[in-house]
C-alpha atoms as a PDB file:
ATOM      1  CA  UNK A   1     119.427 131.390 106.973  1.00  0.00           C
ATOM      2  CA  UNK A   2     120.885 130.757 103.893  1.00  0.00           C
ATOM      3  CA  UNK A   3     123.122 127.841 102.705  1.00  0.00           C
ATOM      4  CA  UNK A   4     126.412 128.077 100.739  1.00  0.00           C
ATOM      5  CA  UNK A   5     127.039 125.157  98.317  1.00  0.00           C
ATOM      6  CA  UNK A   6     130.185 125.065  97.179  1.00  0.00           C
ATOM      7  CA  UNK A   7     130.632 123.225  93.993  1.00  0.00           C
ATOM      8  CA  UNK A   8     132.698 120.345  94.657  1.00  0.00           C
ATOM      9  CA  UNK A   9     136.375 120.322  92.771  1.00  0.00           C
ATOM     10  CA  UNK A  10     135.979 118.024  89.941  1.00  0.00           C
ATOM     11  CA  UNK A  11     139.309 118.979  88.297  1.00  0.00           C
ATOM     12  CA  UNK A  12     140.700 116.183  90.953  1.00  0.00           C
ATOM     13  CA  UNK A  13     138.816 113.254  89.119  1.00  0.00           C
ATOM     14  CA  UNK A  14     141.058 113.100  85.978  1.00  0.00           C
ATOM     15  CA  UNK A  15     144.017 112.871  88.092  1.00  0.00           C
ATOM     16  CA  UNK A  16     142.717 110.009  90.658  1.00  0.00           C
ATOM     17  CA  UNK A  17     141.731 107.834  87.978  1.00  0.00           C
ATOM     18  CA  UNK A  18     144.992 108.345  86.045  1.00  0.00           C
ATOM     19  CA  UNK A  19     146.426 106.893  89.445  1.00  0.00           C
ATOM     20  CA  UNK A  20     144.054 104.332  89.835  1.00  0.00           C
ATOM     21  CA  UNK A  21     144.679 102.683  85.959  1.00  0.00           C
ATOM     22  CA  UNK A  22     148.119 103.169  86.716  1.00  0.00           C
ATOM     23  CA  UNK A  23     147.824 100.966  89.662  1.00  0.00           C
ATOM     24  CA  UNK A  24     145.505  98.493  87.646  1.00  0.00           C
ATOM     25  CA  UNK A  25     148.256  98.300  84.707  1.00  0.00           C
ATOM     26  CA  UNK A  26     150.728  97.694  87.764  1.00  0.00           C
ATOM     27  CA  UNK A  27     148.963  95.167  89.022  1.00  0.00           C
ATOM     28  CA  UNK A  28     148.145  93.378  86.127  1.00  0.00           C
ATOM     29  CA  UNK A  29     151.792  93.570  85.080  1.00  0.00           C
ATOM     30  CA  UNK A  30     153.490  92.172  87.779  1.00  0.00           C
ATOM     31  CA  UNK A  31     150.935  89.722  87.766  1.00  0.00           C
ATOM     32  CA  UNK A  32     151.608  88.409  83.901  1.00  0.00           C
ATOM     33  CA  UNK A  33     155.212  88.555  85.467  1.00  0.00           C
ATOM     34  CA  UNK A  34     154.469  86.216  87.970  1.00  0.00           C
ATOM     35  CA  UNK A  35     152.657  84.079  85.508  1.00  0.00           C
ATOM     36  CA  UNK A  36     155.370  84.180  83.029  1.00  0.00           C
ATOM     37  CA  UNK A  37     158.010  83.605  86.218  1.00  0.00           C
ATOM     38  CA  UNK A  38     156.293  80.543  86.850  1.00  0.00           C
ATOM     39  CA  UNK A  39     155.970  78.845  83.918  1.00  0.00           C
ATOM     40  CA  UNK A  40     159.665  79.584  83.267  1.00  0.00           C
ATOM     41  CA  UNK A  41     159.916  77.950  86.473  1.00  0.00           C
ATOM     42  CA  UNK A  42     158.106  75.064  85.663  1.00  0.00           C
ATOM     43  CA  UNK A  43     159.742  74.516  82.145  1.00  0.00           C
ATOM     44  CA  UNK A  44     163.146  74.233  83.848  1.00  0.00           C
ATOM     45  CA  UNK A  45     162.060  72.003  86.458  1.00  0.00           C
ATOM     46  CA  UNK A  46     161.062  70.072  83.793  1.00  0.00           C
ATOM     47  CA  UNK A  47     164.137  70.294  82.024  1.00  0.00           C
ATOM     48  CA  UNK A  48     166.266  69.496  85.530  1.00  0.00           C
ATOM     49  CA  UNK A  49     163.597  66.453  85.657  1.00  0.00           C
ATOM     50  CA  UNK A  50     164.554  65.305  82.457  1.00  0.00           C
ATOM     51  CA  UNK A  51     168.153  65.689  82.823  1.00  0.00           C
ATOM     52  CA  UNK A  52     168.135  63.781  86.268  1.00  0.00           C
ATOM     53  CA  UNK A  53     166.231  60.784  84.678  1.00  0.00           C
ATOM     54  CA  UNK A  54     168.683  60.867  81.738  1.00  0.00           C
ATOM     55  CA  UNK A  55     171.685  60.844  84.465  1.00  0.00           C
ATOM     56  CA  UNK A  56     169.982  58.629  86.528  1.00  0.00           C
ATOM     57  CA  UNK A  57     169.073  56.031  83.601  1.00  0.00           C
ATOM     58  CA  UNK A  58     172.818  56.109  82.407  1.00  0.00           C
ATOM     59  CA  UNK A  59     174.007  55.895  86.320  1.00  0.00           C
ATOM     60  CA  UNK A  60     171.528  52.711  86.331  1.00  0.00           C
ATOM     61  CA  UNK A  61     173.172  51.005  83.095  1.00  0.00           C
ATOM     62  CA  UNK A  62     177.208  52.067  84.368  1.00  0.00           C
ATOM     63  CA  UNK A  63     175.761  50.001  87.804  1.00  0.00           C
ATOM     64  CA  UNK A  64     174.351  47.153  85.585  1.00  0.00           C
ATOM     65  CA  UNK A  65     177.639  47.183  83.697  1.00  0.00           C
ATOM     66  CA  UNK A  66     179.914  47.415  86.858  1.00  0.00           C
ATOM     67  CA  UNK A  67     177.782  44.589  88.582  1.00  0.00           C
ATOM     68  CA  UNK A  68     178.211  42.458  85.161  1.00  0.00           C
ATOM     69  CA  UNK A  69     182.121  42.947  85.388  1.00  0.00           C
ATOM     70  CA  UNK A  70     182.022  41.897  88.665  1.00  0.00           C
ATOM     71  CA  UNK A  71     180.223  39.128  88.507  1.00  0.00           C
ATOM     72  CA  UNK A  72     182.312  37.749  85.495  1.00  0.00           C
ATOM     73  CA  UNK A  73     185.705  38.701  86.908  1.00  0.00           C
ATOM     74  CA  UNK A  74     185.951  36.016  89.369  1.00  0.00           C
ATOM     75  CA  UNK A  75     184.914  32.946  87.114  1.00  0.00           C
ATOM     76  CA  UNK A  76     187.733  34.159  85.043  1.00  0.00           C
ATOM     77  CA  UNK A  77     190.300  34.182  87.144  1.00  0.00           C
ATOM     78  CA  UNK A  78     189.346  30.816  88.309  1.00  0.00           C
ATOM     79  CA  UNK A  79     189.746  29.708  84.754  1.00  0.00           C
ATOM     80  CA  UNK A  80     193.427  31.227  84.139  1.00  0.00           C
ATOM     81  CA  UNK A  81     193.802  30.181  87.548  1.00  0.00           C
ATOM     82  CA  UNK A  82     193.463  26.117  86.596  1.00  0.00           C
ATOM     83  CA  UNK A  83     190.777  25.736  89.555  1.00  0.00           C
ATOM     84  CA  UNK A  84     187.754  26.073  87.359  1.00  0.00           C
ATOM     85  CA  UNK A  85     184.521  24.099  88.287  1.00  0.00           C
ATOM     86  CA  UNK A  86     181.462  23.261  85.980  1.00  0.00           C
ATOM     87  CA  UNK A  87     180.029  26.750  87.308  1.00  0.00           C
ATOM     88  CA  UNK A  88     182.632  28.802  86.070  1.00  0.00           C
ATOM     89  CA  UNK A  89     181.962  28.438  82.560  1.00  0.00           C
ATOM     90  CA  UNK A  90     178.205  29.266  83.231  1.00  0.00           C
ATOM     91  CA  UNK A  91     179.468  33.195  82.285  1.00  0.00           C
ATOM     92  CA  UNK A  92     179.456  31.453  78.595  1.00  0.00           C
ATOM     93  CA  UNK A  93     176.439  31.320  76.084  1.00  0.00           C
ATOM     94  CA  UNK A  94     176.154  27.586  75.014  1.00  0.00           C
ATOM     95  CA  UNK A  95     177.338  28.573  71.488  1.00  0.00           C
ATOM     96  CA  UNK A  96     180.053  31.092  72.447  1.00  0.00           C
ATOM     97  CA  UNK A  97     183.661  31.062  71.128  1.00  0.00           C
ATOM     98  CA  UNK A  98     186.854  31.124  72.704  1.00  0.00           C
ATOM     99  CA  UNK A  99     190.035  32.213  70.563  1.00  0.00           C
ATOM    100  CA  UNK A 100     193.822  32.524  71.425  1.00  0.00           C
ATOM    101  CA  UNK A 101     197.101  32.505  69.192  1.00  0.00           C
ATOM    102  CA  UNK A 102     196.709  28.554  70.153  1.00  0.00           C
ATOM    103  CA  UNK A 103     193.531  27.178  69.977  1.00  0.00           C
ATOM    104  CA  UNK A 104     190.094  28.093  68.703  1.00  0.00           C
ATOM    105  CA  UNK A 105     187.141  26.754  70.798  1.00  0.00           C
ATOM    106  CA  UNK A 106     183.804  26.824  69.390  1.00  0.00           C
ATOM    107  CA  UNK A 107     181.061  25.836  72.426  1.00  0.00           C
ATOM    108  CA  UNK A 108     180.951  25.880  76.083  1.00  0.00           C
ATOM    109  CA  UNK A 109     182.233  21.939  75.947  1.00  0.00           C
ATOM    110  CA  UNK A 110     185.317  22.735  73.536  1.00  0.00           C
ATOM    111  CA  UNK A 111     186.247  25.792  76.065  1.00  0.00           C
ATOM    112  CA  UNK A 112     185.668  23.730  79.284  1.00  0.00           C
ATOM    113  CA  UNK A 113     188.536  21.413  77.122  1.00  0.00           C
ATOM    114  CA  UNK A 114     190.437  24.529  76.617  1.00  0.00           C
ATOM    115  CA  UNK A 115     191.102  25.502  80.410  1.00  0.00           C
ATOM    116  CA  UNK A 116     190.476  22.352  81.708  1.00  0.00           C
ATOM    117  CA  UNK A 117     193.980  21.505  79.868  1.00  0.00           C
ATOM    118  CA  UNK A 118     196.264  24.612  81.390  1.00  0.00           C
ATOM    119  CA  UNK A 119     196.882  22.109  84.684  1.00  0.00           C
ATOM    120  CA  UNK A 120     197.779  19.767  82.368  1.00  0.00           C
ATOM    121  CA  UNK A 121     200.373  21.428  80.959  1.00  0.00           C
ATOM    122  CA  UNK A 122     201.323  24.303  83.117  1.00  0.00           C
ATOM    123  CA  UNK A 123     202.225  23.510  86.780  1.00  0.00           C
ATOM    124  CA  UNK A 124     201.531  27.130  87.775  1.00  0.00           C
ATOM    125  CA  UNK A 125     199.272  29.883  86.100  1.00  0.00           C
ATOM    126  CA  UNK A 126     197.074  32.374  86.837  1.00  0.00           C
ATOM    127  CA  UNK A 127     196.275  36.656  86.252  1.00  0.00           C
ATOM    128  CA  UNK A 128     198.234  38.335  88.514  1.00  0.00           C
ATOM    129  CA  UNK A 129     197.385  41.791  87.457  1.00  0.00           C
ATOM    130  CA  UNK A 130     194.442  42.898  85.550  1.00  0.00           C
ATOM    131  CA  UNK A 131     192.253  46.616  84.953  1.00  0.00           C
ATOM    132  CA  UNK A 132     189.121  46.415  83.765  1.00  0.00           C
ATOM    133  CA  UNK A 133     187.292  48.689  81.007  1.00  0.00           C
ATOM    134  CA  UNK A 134     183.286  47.796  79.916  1.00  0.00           C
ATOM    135  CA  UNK A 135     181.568  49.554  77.162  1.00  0.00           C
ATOM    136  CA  UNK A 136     177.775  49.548  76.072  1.00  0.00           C
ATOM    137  CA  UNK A 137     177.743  48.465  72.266  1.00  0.00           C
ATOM    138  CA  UNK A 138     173.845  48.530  72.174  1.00  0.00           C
ATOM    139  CA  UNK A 139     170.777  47.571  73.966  1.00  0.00           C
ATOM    140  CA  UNK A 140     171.344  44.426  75.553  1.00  0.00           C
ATOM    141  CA  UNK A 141     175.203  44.294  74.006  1.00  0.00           C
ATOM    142  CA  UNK A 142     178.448  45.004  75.950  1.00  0.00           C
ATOM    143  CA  UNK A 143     182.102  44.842  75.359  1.00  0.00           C
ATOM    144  CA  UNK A 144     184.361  44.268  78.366  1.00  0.00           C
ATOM    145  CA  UNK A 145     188.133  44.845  77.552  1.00  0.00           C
ATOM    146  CA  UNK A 146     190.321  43.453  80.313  1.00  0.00           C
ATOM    147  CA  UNK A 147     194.305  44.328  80.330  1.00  0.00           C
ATOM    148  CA  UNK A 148     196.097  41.070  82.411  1.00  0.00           C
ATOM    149  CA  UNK A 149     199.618  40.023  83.457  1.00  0.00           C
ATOM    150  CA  UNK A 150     199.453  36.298  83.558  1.00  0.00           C
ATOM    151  CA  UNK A 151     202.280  33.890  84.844  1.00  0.00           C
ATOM    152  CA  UNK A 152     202.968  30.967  83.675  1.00  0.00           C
ATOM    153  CA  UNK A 153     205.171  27.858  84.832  1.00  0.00           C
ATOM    154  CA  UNK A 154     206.250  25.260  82.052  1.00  0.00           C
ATOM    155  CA  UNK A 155     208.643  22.788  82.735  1.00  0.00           C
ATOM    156  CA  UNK A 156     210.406  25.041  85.492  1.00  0.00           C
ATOM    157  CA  UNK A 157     210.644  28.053  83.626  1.00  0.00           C
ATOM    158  CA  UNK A 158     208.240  31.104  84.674  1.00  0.00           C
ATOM    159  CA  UNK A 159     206.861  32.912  81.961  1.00  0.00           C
ATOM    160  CA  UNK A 160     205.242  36.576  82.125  1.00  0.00           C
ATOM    161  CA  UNK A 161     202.999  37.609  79.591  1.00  0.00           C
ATOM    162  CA  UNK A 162     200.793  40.692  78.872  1.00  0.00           C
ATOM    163  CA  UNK A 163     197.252  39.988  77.284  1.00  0.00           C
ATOM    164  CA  UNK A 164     194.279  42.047  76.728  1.00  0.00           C
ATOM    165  CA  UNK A 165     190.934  40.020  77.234  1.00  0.00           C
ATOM    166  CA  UNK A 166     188.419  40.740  74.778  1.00  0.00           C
ATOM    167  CA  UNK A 167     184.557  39.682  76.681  1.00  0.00           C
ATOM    168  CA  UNK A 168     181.598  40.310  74.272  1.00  0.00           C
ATOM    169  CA  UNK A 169     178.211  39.728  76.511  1.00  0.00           C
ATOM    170  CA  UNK A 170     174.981  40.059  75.470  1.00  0.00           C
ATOM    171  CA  UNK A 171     172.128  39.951  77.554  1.00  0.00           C
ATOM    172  CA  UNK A 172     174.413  38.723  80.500  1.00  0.00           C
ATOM    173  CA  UNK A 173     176.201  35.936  78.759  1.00  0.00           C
ATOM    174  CA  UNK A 174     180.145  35.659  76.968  1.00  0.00           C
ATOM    175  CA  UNK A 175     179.386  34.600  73.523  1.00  0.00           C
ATOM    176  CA  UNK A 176     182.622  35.690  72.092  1.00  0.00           C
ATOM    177  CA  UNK A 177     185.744  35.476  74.188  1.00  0.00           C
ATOM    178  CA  UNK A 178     189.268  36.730  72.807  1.00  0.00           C
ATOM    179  CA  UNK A 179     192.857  36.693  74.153  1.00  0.00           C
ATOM    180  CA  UNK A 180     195.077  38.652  72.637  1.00  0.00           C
ATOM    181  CA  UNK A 181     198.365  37.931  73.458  1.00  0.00           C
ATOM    182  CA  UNK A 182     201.354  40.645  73.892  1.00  0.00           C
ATOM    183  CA  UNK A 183     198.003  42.848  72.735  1.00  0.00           C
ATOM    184  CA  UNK A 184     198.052  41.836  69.007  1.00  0.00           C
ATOM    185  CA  UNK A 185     195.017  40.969  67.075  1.00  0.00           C
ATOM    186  CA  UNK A 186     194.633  37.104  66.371  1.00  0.00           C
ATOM    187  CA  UNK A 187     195.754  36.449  63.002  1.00  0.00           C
ATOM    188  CA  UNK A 188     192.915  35.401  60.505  1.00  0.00           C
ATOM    189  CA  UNK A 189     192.482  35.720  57.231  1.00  0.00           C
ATOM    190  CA  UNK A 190     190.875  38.959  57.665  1.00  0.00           C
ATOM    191  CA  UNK A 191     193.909  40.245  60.067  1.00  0.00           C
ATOM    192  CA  UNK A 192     196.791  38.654  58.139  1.00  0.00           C
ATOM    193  CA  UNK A 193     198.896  40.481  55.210  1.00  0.00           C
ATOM    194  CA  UNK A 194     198.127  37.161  52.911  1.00  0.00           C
ATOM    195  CA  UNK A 195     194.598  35.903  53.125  1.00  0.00           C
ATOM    196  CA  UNK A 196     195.664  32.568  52.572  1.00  0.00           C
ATOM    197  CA  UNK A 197     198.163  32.670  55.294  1.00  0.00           C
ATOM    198  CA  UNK A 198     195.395  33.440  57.932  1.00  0.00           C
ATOM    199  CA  UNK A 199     193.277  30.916  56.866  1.00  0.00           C
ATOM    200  CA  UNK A 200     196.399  28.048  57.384  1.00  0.00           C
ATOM    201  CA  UNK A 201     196.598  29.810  60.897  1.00  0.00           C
ATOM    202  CA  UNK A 202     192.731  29.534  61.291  1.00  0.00           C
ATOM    203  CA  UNK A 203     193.086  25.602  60.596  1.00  0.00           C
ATOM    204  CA  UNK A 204     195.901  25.402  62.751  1.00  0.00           C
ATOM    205  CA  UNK A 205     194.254  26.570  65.877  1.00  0.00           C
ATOM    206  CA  UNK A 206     191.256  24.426  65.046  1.00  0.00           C
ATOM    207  CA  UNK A 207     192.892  21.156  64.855  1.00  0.00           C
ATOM    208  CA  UNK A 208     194.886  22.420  67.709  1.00  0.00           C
ATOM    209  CA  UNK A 209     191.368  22.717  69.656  1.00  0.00           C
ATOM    210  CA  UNK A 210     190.125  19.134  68.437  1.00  0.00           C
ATOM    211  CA  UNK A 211     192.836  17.305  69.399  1.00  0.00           C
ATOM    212  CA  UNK A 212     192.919  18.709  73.018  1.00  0.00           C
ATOM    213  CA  UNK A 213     189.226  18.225  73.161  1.00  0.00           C
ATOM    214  CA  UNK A 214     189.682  15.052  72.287  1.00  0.00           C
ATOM    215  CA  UNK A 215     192.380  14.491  74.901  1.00  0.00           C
ATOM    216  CA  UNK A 216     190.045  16.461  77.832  1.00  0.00           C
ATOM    217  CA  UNK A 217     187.452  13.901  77.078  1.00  0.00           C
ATOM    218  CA  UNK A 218     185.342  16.062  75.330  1.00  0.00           C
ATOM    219  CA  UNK A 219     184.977  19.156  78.120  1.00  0.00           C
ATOM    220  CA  UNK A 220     183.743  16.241  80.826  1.00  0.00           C
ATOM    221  CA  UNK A 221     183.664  17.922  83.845  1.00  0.00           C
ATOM    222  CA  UNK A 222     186.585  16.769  86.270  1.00  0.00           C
ATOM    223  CA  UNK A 223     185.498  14.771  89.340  1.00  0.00           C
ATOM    224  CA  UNK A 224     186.131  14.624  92.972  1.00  0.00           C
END
């Protein structure tokens, strides 16, 4: 008996490995695709992680801020409020300033003098409305701008006045402390029209200053 061999159909090879590269070139294209997908993925994370720090870092320093405010805020109303104590004026840096159209305090003992001597001559006053802005100047430095209505009783007569508080704090402490009354700048001789004018006005405030901190017995704490 004799065998048949049939020659086997090679004309089929060509177009099985033209399928096959095409899947290999498939594959290895969605592959680099899923590479590329995730390292886009990754570099936006990253991004998202950066931008959440940032947030989170300037969420952190509007908290520090907010807590500062509120820690100051009721010390200072205690001192408008003529019921200060001895820990009310530890908001101050021992060589901060205190300036109003009036008097120019330079010291935590010449601005103890300064609201220790509002009972003294007011029978009544106090802030009876205030709003309170803060602003970062630098690392460490912030500004803390506080529009007031105070009231005021002298000899029987009630006076209402608008101020804006100027606070400048660093690292926690007042060390420059403005009030400007009816919201104008305190005339100096860098404010005023004439130089020398300022500078008469400067004086004025500071004798102003000495002689009440003379009369407040130096800042002495009151007693009892």
């Amino acid at each position: 008996m004799t065998l048949a061999l049939r020659p086997h159909n090679f004309s089929k090879f060509p177009s099985q490995l033209s399928t096959c590269g095409l899947a290999a070139k498939k594959i290895s294209e969605f592959s680099m695709e899923k590479v590329e997908h995730s390292e886009l993925k990754d570099k936006r994370d990253s991004v998202r992680e950066a931008e959440c720090a940032g947030k989170e870092a300037c969420e952190s320093d509007s908290m520090k801020m907010k807590r500062l405010s509120h820690h100051i805020m009721p010390h200072l109303l205690n001192l408008y409020g003529s019921c200060a104590t001895s820990r009310d004026f530890e908001i101050y840096h021992v060589d901060a300033s205190f300036e109003d159209p009036l008097m120019c305090a330079h010291g935590v003992k010449q601005i103890k003098s300064a609201f220790y001597s509002l009972s003294k001559v007011f029978s009544e006053s106090r802030i009876v409305e205030y709003s309170v802005t803060e602003k970062v100047i630098s690392d460490g430095k912030q500004e803390i701008l506080i529009d007031s209505k105070q009231h005021y009783k002298f000899l029987g007569r009630n006076i209402d006045m608008i101020s804006l508080i100027r606070l400048y704090v660093e690292d926690g402490k007042v060390v420059r402390h403005e009030d400007w009354w009816d919201k104008k700048p305190l005339r100096n001789r860098e404010t005023g029209n004439l130089p020398l004018v300022g500078r008469i006005m400067e004086l004025t405030r500071r004798g102003s200053m000495l002689a009440t901190h003379a009369l407040m017995g130096f800042g002495k704490d009151p007693t009892g």
